[in-house]
N, C-alpha and C. Protein backbone atom coordinates (compact mmCIF):
# COMPACT_ATOMS: atom_id res chain seq x y z
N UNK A 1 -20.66 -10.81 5.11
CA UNK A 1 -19.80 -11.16 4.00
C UNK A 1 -19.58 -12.67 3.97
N UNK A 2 -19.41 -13.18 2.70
CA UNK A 2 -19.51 -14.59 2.66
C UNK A 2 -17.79 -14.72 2.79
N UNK A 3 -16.98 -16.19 2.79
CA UNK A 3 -15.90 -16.43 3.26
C UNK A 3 -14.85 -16.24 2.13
N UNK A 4 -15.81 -16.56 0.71
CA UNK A 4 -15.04 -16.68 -0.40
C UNK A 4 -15.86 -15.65 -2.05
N UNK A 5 -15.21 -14.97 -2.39
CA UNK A 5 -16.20 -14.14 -3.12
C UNK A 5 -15.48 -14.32 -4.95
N UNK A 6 -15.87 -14.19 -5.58
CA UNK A 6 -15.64 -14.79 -7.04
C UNK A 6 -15.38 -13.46 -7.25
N UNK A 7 -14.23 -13.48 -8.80
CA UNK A 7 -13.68 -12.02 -8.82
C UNK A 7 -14.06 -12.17 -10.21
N UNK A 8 -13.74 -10.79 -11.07
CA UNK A 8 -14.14 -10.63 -12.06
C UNK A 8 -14.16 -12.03 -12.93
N UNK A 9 -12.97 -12.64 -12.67
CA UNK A 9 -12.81 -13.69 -13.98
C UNK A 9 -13.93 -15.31 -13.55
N UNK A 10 -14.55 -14.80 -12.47
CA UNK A 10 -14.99 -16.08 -11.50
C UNK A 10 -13.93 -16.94 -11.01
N UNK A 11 -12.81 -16.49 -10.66
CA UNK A 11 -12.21 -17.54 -9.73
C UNK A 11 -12.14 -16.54 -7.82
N UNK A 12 -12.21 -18.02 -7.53
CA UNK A 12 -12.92 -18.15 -5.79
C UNK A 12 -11.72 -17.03 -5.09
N UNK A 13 -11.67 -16.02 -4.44
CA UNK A 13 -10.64 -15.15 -3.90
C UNK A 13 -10.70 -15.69 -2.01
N UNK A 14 -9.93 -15.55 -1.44
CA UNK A 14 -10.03 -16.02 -0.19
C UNK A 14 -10.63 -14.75 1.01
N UNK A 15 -10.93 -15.20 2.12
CA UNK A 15 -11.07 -13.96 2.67
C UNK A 15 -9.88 -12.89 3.07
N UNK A 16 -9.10 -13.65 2.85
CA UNK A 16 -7.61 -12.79 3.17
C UNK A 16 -7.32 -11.73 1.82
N UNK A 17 -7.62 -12.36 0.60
CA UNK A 17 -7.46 -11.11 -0.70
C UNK A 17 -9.01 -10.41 -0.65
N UNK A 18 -9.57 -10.65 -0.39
CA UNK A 18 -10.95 -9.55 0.19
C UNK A 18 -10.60 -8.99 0.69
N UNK A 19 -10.16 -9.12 1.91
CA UNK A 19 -9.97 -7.89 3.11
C UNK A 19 -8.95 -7.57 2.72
N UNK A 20 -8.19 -7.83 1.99
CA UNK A 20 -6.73 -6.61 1.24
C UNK A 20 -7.36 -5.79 0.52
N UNK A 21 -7.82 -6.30 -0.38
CA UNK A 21 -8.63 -5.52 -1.57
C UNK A 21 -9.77 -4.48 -0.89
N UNK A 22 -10.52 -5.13 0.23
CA UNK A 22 -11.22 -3.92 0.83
C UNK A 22 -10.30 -2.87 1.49
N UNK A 23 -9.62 -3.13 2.02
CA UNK A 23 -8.59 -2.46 2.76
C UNK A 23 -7.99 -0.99 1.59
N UNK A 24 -7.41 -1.69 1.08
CA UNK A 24 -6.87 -0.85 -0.19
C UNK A 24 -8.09 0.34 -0.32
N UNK A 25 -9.04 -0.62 -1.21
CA UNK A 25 -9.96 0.34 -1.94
C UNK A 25 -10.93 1.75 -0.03
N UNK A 26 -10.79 1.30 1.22
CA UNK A 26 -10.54 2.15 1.67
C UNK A 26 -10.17 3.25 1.92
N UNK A 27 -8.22 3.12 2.00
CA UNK A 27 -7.02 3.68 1.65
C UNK A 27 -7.56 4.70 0.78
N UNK A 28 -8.46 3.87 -0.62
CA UNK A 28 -7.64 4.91 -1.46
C UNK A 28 -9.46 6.43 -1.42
N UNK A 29 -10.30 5.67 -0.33
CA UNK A 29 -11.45 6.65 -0.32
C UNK A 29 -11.02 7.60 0.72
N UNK A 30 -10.22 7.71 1.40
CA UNK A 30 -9.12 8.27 2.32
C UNK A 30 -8.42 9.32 1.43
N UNK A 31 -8.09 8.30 0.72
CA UNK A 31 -6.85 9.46 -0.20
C UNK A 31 -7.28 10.37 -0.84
N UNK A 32 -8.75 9.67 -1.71
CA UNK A 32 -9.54 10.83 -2.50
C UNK A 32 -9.83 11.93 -1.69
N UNK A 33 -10.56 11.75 -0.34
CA UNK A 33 -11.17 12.63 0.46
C UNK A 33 -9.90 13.38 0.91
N UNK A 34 -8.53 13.06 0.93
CA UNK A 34 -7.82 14.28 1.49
C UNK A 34 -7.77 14.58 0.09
N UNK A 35 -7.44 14.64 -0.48
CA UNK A 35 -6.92 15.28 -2.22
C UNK A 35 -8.07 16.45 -2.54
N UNK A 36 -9.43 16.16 -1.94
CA UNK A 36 -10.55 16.80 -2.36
C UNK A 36 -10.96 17.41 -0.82
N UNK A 37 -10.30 17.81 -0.17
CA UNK A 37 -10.93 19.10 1.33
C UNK A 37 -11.68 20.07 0.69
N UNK A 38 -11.91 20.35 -0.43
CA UNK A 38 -12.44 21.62 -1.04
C UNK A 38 -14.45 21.24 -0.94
N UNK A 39 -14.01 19.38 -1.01
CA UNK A 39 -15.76 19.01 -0.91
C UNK A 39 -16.11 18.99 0.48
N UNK A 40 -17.19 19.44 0.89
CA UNK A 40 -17.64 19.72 2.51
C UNK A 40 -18.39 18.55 2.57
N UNK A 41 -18.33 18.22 4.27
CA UNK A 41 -19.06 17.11 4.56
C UNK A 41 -20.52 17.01 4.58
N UNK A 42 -21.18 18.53 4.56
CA UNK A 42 -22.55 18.84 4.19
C UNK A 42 -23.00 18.54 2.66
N UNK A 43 -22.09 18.43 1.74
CA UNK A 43 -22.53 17.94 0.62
C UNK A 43 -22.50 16.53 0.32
N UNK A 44 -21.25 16.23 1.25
CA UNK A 44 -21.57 14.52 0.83
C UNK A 44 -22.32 13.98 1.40
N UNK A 45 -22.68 14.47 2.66
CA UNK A 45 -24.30 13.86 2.95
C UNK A 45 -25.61 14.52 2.34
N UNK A 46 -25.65 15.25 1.85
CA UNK A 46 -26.86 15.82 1.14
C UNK A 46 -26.49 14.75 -0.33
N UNK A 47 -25.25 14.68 -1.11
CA UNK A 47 -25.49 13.99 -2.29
C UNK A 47 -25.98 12.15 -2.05
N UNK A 48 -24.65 11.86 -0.46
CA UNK A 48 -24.48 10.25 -0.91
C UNK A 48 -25.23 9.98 0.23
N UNK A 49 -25.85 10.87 1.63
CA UNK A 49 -25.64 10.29 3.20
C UNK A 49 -25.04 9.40 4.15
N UNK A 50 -23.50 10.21 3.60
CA UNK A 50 -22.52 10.09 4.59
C UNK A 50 -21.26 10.44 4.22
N UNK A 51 -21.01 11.06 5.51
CA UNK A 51 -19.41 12.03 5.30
C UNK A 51 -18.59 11.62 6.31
N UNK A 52 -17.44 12.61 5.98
CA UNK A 52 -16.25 12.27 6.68
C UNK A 52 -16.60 11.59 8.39
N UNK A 53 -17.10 12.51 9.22
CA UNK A 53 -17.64 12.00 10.74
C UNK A 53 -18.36 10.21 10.13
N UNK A 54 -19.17 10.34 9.69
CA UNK A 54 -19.83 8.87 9.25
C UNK A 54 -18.83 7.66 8.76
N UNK A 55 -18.03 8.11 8.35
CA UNK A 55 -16.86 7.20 8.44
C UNK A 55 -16.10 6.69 9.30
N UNK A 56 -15.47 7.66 10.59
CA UNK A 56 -15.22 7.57 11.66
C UNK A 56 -16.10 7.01 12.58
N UNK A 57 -17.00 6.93 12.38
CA UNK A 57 -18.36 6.28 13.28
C UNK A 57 -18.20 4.63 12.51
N UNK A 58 -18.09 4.35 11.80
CA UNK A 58 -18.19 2.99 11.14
C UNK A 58 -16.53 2.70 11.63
N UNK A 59 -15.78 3.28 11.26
CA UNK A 59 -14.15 2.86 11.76
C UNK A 59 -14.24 2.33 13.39
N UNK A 60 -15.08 3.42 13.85
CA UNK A 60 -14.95 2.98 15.94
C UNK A 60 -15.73 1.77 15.86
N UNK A 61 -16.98 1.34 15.08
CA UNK A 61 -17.66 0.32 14.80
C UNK A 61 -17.31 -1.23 14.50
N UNK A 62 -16.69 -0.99 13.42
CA UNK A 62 -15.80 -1.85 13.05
C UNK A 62 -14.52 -2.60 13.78
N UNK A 63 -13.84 -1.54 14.65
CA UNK A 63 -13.05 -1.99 15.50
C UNK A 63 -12.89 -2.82 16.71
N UNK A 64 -14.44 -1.77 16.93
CA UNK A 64 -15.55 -2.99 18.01
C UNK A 64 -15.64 -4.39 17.92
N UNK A 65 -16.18 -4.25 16.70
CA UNK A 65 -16.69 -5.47 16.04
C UNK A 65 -15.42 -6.66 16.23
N UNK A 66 -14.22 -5.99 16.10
CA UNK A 66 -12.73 -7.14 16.10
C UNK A 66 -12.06 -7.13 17.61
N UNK A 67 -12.83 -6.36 18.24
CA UNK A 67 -12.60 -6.24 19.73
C UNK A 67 -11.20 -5.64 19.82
N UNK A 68 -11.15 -4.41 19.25
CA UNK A 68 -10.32 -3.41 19.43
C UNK A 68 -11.28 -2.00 19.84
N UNK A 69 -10.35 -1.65 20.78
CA UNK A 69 -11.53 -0.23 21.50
C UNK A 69 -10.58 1.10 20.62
N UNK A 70 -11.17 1.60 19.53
CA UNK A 70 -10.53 2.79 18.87
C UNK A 70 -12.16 4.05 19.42
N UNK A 71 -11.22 4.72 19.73
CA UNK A 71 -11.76 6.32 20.20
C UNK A 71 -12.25 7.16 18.83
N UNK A 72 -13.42 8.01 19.26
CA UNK A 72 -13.98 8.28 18.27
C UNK A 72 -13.05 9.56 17.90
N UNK A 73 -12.33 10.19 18.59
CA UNK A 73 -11.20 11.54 18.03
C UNK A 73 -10.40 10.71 16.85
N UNK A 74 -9.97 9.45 17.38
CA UNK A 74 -8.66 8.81 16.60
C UNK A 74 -9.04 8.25 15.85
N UNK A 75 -10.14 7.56 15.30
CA UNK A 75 -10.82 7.08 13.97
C UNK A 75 -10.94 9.10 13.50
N UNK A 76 -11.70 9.82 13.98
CA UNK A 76 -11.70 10.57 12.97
C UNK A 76 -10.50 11.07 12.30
N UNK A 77 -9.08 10.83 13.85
CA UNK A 77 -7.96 12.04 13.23
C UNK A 77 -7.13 10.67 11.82
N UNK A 78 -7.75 9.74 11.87
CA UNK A 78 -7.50 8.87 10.60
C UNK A 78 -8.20 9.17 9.31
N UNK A 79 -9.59 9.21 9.56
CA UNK A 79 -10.31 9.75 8.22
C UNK A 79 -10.02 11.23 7.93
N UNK A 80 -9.69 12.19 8.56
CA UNK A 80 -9.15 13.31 8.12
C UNK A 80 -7.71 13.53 8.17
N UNK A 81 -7.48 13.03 8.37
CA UNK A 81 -5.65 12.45 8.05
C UNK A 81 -4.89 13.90 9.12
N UNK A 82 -5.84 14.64 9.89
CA UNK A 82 -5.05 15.39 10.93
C UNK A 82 -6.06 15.08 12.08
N UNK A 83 -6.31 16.03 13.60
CA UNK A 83 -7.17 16.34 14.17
C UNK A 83 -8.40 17.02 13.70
N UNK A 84 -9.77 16.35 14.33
CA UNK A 84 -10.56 17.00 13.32
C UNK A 84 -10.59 18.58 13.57
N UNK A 85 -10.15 19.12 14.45
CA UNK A 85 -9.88 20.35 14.98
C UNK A 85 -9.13 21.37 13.86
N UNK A 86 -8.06 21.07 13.82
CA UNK A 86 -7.52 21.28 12.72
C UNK A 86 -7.97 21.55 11.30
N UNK A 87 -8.88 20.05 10.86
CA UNK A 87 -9.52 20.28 9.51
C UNK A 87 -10.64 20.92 8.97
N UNK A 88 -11.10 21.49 10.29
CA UNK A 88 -12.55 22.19 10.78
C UNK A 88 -12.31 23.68 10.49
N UNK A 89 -10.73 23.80 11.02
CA UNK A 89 -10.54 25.06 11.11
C UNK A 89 -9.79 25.71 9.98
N UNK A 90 -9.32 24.60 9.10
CA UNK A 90 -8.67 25.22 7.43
C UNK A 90 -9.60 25.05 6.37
N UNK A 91 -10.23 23.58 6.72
CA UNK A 91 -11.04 23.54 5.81
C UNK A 91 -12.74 23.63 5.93
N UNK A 92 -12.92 23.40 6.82
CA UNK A 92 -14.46 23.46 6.63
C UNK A 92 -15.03 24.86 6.52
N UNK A 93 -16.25 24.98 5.75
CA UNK A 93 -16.96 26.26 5.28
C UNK A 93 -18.02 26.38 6.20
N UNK A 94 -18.92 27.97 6.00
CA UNK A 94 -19.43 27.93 6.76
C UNK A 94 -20.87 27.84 5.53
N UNK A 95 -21.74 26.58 6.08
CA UNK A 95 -22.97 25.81 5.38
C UNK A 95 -24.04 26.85 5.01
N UNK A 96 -23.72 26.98 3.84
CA UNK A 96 -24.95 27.87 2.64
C UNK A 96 -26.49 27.64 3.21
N UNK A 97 -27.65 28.47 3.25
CA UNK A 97 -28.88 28.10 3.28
C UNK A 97 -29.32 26.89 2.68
N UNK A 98 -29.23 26.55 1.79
CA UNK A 98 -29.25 25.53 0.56
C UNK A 98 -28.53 24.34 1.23
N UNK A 99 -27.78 24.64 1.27
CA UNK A 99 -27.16 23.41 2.30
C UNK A 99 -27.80 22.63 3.50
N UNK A 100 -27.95 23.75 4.19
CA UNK A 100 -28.82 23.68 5.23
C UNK A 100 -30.21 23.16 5.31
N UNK A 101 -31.03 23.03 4.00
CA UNK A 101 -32.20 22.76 3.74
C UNK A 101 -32.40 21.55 3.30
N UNK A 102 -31.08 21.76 2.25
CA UNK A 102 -31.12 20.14 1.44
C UNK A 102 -30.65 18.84 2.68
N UNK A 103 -29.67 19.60 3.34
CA UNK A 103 -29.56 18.43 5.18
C UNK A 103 -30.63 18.02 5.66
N UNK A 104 -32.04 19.06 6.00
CA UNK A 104 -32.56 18.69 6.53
C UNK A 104 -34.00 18.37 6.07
N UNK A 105 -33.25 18.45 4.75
CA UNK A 105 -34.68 16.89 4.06
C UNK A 105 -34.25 15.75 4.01
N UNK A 106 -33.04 15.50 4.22
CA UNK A 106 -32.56 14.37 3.59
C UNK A 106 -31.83 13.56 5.20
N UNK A 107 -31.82 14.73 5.88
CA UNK A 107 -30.93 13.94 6.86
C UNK A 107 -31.23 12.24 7.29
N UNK A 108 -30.38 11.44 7.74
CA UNK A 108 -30.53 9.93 8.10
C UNK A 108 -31.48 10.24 9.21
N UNK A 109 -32.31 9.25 9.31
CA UNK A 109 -32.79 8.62 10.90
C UNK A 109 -31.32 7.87 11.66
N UNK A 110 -31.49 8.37 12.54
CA UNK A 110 -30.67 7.48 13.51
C UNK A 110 -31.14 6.73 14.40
């Protein structure tokens, strides 16, 4: 990321209203994803490749990156706004054939 990024109107934003504004628009992919538990994490990686866990993997990443040590339970029990234990066990379904197929054409290389 560059230090200073031009906003709609082209004036220069600092890195401090970036990282609010990223921050936020985070927040609010957080918020969508609890509002919407009904969408499974097998579809959002079959539509976009990458779901709820893939988020939590970039959160422990990221934290790294600022030299904060966050645990991969506690980035997730943030992106699922409980334990993932918990959200596994109210909400997650059990993955259609179709599901299962379309995963594993599409799945990421790691």
């Amino acid at each position: 990321m560059h230090s200073e990024t031009l906003n709609y109107w082209g004036k220069i934003m600092d890195k401090a209203q970036t990282d609010a504004i990223e921050a936020a628009v985070f927040r609010r992919l957080l918020a969508h994803l609890d509002d919407r538990k009904d969408v499974q994490n097998i579809d959002l990686m079959n539509l976009a490749g990458f779901c709820r866990n893939c988020l939590s993997k970039w959160y422990v990443a990221a934290a790294g990156d600022e030299g904060v040590g966050v645990d991969y339970d506690a980035a997730r029990e943030r992106v699922y706004g409980m334990p993932y234990s918990q959200w596994k066990a109210e909400f997650q379904a059990e993955a259609s054939a179709d599901q299962l197929a379309g995963f594993a054409k599409n799945k990421p290389e790691e």
